[in-house]
C-alpha atoms as a PDB file:
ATOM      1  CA  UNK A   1     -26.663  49.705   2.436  1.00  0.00           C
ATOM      2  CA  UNK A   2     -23.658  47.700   2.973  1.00  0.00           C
ATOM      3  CA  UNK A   3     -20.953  49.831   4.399  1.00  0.00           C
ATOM      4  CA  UNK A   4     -17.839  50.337   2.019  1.00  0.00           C
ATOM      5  CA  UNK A   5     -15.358  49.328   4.628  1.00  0.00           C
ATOM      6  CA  UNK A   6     -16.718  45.731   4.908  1.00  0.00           C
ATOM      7  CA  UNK A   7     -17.379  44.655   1.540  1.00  0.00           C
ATOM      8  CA  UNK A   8     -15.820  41.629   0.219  1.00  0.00           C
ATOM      9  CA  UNK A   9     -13.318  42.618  -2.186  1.00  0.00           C
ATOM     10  CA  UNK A  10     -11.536  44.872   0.353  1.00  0.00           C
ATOM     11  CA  UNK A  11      -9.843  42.189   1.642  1.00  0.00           C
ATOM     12  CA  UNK A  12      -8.657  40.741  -1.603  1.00  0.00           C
ATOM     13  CA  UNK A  13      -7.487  44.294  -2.894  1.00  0.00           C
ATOM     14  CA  UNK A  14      -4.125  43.767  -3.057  1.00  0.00           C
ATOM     15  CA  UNK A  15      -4.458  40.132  -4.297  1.00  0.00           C
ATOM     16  CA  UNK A  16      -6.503  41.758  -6.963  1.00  0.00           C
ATOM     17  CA  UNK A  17      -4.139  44.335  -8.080  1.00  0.00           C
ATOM     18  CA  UNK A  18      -0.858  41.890  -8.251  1.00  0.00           C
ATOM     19  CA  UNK A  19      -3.036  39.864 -10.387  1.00  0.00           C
ATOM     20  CA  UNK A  20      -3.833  42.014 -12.916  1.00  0.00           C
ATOM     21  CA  UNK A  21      -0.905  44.793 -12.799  1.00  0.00           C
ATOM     22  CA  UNK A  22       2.186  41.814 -12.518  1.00  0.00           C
ATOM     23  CA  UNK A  23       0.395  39.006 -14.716  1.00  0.00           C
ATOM     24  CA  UNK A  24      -0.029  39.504 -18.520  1.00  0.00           C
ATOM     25  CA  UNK A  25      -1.532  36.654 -18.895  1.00  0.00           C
ATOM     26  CA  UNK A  26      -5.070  37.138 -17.562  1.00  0.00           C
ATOM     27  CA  UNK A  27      -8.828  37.009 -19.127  1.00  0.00           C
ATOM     28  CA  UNK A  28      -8.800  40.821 -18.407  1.00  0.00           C
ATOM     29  CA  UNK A  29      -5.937  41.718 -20.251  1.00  0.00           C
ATOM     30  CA  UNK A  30      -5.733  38.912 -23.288  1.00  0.00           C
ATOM     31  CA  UNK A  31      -9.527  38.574 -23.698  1.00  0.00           C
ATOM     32  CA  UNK A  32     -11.664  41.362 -22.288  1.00  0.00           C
ATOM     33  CA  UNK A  33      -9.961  44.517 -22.798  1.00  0.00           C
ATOM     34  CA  UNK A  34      -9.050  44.252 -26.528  1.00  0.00           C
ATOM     35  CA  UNK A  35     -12.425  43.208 -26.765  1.00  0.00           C
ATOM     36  CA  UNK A  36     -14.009  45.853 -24.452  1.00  0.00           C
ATOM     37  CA  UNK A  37     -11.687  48.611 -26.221  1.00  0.00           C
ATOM     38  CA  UNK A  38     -13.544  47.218 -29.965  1.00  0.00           C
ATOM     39  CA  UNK A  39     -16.904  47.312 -28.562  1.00  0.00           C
ATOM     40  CA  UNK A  40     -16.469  51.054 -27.400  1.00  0.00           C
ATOM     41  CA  UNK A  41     -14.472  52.600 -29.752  1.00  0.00           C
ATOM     42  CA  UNK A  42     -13.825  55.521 -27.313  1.00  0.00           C
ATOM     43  CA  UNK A  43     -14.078  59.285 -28.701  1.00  0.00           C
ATOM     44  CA  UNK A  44     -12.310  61.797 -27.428  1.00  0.00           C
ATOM     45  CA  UNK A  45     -13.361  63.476 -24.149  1.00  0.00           C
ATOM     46  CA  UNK A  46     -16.557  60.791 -24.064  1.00  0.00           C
ATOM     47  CA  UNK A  47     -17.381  60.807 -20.560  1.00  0.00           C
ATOM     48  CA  UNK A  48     -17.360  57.193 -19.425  1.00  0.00           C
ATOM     49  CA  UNK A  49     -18.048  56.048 -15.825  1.00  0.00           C
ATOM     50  CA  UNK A  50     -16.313  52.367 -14.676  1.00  0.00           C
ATOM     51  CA  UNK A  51     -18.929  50.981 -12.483  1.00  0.00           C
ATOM     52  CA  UNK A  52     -17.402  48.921 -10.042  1.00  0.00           C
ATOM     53  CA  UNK A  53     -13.964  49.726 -11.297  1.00  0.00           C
ATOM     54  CA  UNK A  54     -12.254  47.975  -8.594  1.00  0.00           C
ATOM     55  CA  UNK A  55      -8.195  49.761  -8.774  1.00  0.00           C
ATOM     56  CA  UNK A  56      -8.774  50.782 -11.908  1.00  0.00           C
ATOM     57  CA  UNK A  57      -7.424  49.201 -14.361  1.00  0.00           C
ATOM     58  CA  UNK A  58      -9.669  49.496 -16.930  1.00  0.00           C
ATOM     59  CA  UNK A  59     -10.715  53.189 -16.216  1.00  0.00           C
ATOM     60  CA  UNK A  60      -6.679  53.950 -16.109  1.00  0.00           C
ATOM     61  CA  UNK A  61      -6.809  52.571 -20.259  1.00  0.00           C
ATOM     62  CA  UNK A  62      -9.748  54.661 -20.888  1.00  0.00           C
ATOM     63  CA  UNK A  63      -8.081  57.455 -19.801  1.00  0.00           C
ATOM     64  CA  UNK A  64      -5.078  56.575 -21.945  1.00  0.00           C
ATOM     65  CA  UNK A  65      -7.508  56.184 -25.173  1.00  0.00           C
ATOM     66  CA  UNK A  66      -9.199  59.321 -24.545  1.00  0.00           C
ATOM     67  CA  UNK A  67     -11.812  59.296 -22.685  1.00  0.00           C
ATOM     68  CA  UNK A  68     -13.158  61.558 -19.572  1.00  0.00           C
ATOM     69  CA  UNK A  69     -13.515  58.761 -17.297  1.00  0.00           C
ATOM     70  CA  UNK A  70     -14.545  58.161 -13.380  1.00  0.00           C
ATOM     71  CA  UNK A  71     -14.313  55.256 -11.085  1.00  0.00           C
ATOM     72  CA  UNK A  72     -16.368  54.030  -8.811  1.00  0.00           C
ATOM     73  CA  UNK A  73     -16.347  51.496  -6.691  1.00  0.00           C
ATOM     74  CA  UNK A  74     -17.523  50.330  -2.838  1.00  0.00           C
ATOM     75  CA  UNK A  75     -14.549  48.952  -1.514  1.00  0.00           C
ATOM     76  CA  UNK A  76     -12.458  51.954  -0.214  1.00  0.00           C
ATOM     77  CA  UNK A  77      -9.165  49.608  -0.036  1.00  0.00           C
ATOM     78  CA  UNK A  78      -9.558  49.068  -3.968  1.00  0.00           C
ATOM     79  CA  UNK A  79     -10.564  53.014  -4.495  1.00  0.00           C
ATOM     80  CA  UNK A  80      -7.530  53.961  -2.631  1.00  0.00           C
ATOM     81  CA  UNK A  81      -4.728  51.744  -4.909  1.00  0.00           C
ATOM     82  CA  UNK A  82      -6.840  53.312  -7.633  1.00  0.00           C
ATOM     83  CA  UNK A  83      -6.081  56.447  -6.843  1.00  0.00           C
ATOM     84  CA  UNK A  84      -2.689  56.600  -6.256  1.00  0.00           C
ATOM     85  CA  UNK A  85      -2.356  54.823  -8.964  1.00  0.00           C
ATOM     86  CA  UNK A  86      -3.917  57.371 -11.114  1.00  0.00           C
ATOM     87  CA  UNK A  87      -1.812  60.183  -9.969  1.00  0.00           C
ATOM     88  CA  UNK A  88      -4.598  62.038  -9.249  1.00  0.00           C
ATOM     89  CA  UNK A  89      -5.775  62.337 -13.071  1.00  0.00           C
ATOM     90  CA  UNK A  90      -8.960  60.703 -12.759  1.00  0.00           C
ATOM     91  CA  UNK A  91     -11.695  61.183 -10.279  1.00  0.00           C
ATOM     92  CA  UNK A  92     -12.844  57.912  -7.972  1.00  0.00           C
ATOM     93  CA  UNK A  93     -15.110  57.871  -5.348  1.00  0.00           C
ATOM     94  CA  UNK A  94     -16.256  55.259  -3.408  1.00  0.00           C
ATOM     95  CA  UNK A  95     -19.180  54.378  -3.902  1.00  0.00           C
ATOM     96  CA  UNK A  96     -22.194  51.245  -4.417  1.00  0.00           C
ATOM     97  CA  UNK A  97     -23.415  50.634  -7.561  1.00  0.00           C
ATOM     98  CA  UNK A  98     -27.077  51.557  -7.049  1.00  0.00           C
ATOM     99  CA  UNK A  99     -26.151  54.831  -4.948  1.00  0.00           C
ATOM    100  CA  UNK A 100     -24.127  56.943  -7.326  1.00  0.00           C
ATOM    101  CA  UNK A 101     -24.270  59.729  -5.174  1.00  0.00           C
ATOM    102  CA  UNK A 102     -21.601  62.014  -6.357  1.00  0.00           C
ATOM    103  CA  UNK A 103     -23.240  61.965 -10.306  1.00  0.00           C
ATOM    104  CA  UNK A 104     -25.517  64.430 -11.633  1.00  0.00           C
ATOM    105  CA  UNK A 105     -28.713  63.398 -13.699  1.00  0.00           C
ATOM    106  CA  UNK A 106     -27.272  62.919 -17.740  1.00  0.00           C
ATOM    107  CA  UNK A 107     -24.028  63.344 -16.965  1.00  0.00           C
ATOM    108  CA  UNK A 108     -21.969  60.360 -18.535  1.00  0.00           C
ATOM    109  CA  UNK A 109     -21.937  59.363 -22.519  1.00  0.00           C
ATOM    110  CA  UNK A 110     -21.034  55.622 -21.259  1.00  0.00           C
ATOM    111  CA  UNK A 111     -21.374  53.105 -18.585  1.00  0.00           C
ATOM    112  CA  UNK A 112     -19.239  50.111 -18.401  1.00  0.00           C
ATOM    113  CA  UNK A 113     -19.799  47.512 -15.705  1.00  0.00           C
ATOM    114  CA  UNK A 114     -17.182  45.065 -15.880  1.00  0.00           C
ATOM    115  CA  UNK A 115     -16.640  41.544 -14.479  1.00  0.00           C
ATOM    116  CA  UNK A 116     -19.051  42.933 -11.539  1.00  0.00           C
ATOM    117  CA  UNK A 117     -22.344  42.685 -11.983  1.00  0.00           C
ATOM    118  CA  UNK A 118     -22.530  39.181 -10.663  1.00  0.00           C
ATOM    119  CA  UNK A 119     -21.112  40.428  -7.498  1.00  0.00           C
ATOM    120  CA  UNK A 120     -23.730  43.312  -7.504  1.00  0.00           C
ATOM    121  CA  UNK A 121     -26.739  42.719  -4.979  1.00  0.00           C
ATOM    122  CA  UNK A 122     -28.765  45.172  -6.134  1.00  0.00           C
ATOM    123  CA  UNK A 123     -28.813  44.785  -9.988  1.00  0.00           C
ATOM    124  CA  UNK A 124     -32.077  46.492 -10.151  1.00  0.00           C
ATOM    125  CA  UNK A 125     -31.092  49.202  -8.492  1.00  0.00           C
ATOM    126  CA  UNK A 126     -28.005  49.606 -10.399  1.00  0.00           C
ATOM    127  CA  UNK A 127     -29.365  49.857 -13.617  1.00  0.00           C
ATOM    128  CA  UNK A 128     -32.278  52.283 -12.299  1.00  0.00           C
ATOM    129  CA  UNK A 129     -29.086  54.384 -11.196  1.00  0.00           C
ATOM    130  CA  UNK A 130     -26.680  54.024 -14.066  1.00  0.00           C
ATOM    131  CA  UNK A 131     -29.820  55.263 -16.620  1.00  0.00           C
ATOM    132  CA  UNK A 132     -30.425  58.494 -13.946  1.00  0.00           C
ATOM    133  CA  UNK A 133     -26.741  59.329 -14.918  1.00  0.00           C
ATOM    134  CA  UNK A 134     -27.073  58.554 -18.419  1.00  0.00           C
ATOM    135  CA  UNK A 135     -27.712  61.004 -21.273  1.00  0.00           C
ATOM    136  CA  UNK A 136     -30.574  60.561 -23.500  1.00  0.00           C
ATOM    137  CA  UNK A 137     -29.173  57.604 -26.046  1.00  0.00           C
ATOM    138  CA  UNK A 138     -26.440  57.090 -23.386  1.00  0.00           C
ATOM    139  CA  UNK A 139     -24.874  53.149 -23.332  1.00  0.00           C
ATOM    140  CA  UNK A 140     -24.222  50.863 -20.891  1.00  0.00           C
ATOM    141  CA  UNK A 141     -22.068  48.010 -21.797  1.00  0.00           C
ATOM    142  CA  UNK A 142     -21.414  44.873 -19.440  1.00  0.00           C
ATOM    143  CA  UNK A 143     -19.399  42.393 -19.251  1.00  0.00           C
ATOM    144  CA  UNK A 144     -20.133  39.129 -17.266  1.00  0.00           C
ATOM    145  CA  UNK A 145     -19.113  35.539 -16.987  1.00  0.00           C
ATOM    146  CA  UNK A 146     -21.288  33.869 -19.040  1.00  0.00           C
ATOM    147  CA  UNK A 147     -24.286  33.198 -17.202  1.00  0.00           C
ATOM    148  CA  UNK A 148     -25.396  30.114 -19.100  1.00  0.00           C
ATOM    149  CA  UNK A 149     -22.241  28.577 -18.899  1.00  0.00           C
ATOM    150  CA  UNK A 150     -20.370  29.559 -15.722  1.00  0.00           C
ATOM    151  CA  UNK A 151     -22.608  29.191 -12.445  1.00  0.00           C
ATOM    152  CA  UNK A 152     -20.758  29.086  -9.584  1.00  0.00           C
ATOM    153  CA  UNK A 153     -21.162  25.695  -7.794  1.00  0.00           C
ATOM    154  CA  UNK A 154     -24.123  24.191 -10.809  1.00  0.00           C
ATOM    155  CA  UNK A 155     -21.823  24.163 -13.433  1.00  0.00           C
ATOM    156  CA  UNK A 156     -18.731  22.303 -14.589  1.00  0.00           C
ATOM    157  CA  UNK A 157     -16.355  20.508 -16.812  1.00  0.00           C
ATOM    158  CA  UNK A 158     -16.932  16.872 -17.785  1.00  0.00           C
ATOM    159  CA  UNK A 159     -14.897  14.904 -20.250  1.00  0.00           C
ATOM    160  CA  UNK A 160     -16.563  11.464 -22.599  1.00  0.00           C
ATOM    161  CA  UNK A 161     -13.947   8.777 -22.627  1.00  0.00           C
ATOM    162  CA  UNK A 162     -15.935   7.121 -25.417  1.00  0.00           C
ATOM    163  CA  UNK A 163     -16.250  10.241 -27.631  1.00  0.00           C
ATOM    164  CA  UNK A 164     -13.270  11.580 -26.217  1.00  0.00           C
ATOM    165  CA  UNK A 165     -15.478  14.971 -26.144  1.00  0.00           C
ATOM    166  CA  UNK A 166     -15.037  17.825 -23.290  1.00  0.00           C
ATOM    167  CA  UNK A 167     -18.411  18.957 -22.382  1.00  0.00           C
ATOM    168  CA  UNK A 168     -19.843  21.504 -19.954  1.00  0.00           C
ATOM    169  CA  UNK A 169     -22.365  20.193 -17.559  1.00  0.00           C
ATOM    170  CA  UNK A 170     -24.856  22.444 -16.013  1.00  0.00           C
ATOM    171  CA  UNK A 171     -26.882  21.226 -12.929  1.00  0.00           C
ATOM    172  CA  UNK A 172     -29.044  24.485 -12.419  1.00  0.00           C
ATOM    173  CA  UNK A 173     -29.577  27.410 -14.397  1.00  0.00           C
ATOM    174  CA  UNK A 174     -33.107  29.378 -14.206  1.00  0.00           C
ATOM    175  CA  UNK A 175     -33.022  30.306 -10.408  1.00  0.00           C
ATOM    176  CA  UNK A 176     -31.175  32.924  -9.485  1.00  0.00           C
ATOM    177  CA  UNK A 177     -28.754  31.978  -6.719  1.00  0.00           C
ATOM    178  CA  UNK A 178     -26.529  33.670  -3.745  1.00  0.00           C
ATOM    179  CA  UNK A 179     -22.960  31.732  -3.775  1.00  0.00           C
ATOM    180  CA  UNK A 180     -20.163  31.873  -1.090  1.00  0.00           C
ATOM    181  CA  UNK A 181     -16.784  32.449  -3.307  1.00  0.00           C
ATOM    182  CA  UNK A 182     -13.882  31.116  -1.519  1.00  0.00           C
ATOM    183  CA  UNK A 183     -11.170  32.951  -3.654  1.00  0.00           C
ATOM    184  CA  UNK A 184      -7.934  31.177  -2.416  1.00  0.00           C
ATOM    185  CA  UNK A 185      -9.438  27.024  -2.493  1.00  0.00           C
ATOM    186  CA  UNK A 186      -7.275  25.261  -0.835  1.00  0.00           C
ATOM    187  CA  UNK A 187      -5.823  27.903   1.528  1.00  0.00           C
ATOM    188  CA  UNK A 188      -6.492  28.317   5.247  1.00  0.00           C
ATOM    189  CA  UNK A 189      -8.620  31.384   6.086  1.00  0.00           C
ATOM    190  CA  UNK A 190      -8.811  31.834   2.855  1.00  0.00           C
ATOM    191  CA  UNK A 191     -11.099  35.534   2.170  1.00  0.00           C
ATOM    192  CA  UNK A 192     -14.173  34.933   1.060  1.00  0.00           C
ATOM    193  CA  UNK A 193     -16.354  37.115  -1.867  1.00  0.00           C
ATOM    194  CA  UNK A 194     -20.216  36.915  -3.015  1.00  0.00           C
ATOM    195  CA  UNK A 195     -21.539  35.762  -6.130  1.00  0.00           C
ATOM    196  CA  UNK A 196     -24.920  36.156  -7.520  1.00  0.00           C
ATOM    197  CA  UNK A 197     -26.118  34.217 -10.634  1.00  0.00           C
ATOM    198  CA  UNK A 198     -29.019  35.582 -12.443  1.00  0.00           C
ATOM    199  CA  UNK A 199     -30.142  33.610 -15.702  1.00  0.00           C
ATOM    200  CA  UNK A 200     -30.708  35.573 -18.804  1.00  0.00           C
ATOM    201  CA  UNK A 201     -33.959  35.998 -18.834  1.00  0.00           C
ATOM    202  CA  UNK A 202     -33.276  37.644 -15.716  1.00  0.00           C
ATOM    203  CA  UNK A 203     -31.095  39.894 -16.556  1.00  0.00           C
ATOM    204  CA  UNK A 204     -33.010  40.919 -19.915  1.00  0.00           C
ATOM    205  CA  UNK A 205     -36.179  41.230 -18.448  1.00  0.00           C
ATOM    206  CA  UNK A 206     -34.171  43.779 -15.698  1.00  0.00           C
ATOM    207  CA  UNK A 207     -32.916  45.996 -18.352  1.00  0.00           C
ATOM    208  CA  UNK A 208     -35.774  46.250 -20.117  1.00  0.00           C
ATOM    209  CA  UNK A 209     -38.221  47.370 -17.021  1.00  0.00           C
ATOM    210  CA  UNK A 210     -35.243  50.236 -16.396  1.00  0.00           C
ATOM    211  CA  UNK A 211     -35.371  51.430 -19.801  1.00  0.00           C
ATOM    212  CA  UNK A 212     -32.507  49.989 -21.857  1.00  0.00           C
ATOM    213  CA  UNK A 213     -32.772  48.318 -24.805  1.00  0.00           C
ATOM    214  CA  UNK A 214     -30.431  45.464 -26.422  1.00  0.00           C
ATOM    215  CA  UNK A 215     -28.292  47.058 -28.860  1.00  0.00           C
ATOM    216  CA  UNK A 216     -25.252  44.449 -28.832  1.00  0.00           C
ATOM    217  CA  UNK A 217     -24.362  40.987 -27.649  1.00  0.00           C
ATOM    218  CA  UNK A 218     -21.397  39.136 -27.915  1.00  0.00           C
ATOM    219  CA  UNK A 219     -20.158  36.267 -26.652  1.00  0.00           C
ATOM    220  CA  UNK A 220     -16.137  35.786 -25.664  1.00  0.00           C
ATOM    221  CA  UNK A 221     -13.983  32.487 -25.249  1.00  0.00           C
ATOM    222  CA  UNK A 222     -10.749  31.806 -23.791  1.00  0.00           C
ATOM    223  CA  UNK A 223      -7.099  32.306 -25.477  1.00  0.00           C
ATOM    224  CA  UNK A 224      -5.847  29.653 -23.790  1.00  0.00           C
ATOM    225  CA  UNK A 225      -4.436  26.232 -25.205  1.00  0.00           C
ATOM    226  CA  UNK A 226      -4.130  23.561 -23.345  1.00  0.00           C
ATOM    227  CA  UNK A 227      -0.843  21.347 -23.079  1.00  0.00           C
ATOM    228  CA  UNK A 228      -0.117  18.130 -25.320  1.00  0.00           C
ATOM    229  CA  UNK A 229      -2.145  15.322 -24.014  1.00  0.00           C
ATOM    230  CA  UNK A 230      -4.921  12.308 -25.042  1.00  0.00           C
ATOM    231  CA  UNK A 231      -7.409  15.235 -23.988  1.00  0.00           C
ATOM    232  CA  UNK A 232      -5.812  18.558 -25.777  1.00  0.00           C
ATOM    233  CA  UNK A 233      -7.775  18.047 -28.854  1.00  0.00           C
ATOM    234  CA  UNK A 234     -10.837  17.483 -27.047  1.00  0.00           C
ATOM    235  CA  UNK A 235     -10.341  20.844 -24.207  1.00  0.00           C
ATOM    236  CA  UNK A 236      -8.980  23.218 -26.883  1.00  0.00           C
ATOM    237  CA  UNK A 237     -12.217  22.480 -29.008  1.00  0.00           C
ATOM    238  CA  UNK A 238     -14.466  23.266 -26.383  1.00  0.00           C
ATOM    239  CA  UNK A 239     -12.922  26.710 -25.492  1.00  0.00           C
ATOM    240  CA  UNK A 240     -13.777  27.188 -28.817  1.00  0.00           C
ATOM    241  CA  UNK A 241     -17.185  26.572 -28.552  1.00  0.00           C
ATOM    242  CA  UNK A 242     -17.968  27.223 -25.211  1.00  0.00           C
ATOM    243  CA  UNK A 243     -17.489  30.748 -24.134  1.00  0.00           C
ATOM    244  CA  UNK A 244     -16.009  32.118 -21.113  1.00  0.00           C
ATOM    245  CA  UNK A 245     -17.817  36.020 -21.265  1.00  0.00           C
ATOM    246  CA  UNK A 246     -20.663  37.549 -22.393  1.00  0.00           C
ATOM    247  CA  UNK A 247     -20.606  41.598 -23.100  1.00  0.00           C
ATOM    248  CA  UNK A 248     -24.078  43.166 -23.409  1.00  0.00           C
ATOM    249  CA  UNK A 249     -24.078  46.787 -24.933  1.00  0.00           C
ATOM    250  CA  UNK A 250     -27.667  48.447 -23.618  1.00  0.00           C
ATOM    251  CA  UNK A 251     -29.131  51.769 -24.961  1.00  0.00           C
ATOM    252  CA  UNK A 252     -30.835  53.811 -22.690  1.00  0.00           C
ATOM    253  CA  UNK A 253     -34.206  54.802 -24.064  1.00  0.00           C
ATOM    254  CA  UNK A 254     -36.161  57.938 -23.979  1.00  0.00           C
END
């Protein structure tokens, strides 16, 4: 097991937390979370667990809705803004995804796993762990960057002078891959994270051996529009039609 104090995303913690506490203007706030908030339609006192909850943003708006919620997460830098963040209202513990340690059998109503799962090593292990802590009928729901269309170093955009069409062009899709993420290009010494793509299939065929069953897909694009230009016609269609996330809402069966 990877110890919590080296991960990845310690290092980018507070990087992480300016982004999405000081900019209103991100995929989390304008596209996921009104989204996410839909898909769950929390009840009161529902006992949800943020898998991978990073400082806590989301788990901080369950709270607020609600919900019973807990954090988890391995990096103890990110755990510790979360906390103090919290005031001490919810619990977090530090913690890796497949190692849930601190959670009884059938404890939580809801699992969310959000923008994470592609940084997850052991996403087999993680969903054998999230349905131990499940109860009977319990959901997970996850939210990913869309594994067809966003594969880190396969996949990008193109643009068709003649048709004046943007297009996304995928080089590799069916093998699952292990990407260095340098999360500052262009900057010296920039930190560094870990991405894992896994293709659908994958990903299916992984839920399914664990005991979850599909009870939800959707498929989110961006909110963005792009500036006037020859090509704003031709970008702002294809955030249309291309989409950015995919959230997966899994029963757990038996």
């Amino acid at each position: 097991m990877k110890n919590p104090k080296t991960t990845s995303w310690g290092k980018v913690a507070k990087w992480y937390d300016n982004l999405l506490e000081e900019n209103d203007d991100t995929y989390q706030t304008k596209v996921i979370l009104p989204n996410l908030l839909r898909i769950l339609d929390l009840k009161k006192e529902e006992k949800v667990i943020d898998i991978a909850c990073g400082q806590g943003f989301f788990t901080r708006i369950f709270k607020e809705a609600g919900a019973s919620p807990t954090g988890a997460d391995i990096s103890t830098e990110l755990i510790s803004i979360a906390k103090e963040k919290s005031n001490k209202d919810i619990p977090f513990y530090v913690s890796p995804s497949h190692k849930l340690n601190f959670a009884q059998n059938e404890t939580y109503d809801t699992a969310v796993v959000v923008l994470a799962i592609q940084n997850i090593e052991k996403m087999d292990e993680t969903f054998a762990e999230v349905r131990r802590i499940l109860s009977k009928n319990g959901r997970m729901i996850l939210v990913l960057n869309h594994p067809a269309f966003r594969i880190p170093k396969t996949s990008s955009w193109g643009y068709d002078e003649k048709s004046q069409t943007q297009y996304r062009r995928i080089d590799k899709y069916l093998s699952d891959s292990k990407v260095i993420i340098d999360m500052h290009p262009g900057m010296k010494n920039s930190e560094k994270t870990i991405s894992y793509h896994r293709s659908l299939q994958n990903i299916s065929k992984c839920l399914f051996k664990n005991g979850f069953a599909i009870s939800k897909l959707e498929e989110w694009i961006s909110h963005r529009t792009s500036e006037k230009g020859i090509r704003q016609k031709a970008e702002d269609t294809a955030r249309k039609e291309i989409p950015l996330f995919m959230a997966v809402e899994v029963r757990r069966l038996g």
